[in-house]
Structures are given as C-alpha cells and as structure tokens.
Protein backbone atom coordinates (compact mmCIF):
# COMPACT_ATOMS: atom_id res chain seq x y z
CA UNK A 1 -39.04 150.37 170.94
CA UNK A 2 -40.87 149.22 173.78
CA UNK A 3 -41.37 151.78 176.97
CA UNK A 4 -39.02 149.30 178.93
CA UNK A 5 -36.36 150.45 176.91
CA UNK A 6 -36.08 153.45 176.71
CA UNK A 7 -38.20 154.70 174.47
CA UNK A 8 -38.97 158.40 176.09
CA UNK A 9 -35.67 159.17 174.16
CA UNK A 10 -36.89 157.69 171.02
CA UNK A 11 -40.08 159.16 171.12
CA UNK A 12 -41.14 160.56 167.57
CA UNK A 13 -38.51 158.58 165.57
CA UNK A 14 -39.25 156.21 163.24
CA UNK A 15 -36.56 154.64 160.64
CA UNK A 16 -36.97 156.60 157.79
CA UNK A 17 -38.99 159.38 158.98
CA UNK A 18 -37.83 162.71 158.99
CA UNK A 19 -37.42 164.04 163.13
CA UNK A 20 -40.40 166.45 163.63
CA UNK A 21 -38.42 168.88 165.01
CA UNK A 22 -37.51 169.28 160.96
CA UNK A 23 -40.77 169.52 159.42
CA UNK A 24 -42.94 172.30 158.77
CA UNK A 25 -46.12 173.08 160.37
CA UNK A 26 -48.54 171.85 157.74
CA UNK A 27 -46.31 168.76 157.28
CA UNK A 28 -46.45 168.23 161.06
CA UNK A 29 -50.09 168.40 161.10
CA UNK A 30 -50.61 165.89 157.86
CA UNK A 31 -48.26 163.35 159.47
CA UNK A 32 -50.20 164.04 162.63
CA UNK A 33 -53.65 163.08 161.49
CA UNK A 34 -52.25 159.86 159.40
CA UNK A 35 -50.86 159.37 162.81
CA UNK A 36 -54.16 159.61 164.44
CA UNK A 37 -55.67 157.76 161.48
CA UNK A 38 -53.45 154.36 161.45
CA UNK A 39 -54.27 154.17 165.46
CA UNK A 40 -58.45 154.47 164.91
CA UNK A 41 -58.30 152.50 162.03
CA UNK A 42 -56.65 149.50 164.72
CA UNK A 43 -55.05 146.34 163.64
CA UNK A 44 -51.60 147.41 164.41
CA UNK A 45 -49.54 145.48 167.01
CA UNK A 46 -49.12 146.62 169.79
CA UNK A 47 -45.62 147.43 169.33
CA UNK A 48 -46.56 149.58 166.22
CA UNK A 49 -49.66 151.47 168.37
CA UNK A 50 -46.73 152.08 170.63
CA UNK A 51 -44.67 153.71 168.27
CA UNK A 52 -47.30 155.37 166.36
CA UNK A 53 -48.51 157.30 169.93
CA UNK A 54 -44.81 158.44 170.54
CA UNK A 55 -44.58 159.25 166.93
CA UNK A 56 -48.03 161.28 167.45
CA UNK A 57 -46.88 162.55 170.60
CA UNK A 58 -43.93 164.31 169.12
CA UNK A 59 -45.91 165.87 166.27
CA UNK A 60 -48.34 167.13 168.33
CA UNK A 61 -45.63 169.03 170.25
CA UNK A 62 -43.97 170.08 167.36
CA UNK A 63 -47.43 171.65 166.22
CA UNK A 64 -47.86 173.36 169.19
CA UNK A 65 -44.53 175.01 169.04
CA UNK A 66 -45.22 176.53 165.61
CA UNK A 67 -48.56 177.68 166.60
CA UNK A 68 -47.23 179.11 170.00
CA UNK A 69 -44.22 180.90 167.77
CA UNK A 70 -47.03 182.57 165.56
CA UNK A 71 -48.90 183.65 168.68
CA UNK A 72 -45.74 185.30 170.05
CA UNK A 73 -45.01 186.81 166.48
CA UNK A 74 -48.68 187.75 166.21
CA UNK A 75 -48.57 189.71 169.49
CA UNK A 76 -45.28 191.22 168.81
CA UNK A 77 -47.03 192.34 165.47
CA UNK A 78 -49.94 194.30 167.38
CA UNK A 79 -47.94 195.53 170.14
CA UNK A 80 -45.63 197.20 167.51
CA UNK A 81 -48.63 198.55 165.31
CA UNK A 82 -50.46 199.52 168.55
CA UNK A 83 -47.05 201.32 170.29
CA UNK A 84 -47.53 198.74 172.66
CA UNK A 85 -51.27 199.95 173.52
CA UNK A 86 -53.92 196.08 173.57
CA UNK A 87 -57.03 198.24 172.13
C-alpha cells in the first residue's frame, strides 16, 4: 500500500485487522496507542510506517466519532432533564 496507489481508499485496513469502523471505543483507542507505539518505537520500513499512520489515521477518526456521538447524547441528556433550559 504505497500512497501512489491508492492507498486513501485503503486507509485503516490491514490484512487481518478488524475495519475500525467495527470496533468499540476502548478497542479503538488500545489499537490506537499500539499504533502510536510501533511508530515511536521506529525500525519499521517505511512501507509499514506508512501503513501504520493510515491505520492510526482511521482509528483516530473512529475515536472521535464515538466521543462526538456521546457529546450529542450527553447534550440531548441535559436538554431533556433541563426542558431544554443550558443552566
């Protein structure tokens, strides 16, 4: 996967992981920071930093999605207990 070929439509997959779209939010963030891990530790190819970012990338996202979701729920949440009043 290099980003000659394609690899925007790739990004995040790697054989035998699961898609992050599927995992969970504490998942996500665990495969996130061994992510982040593997790239400070260096030593991987370039090839493999390449894929690891995209990989990263991805999760990151996918975090961000759950955490925006609980912000929306979490508003919802007050704005129902508070009949819509913010104090």
């Amino acid at each position: 996967m290099t980003a000659e070929n394609g690899s925007e439509e790739n990004a995040g997959k790697q054989p035998g992981a699961p898609a992050p779209d599927a995992l969970g939010y504490e998942e996500a963030r665990e495969q996130l920071a061994a992510v982040v891990a593997r790239l400070e530790a260096g030593g991987a190819s370039l090839e493999e930093s390449l894929a690891l970012w995209e990989r990263g990338e991805a999760l990151a996202k996918q975090c961000e999605e759950w955490l925006e979701g609980a912000r929306r729920r979490l508003a919802s949440a007050r704005e129902a207990t508070n009949g819509g009043d913010d104090n």
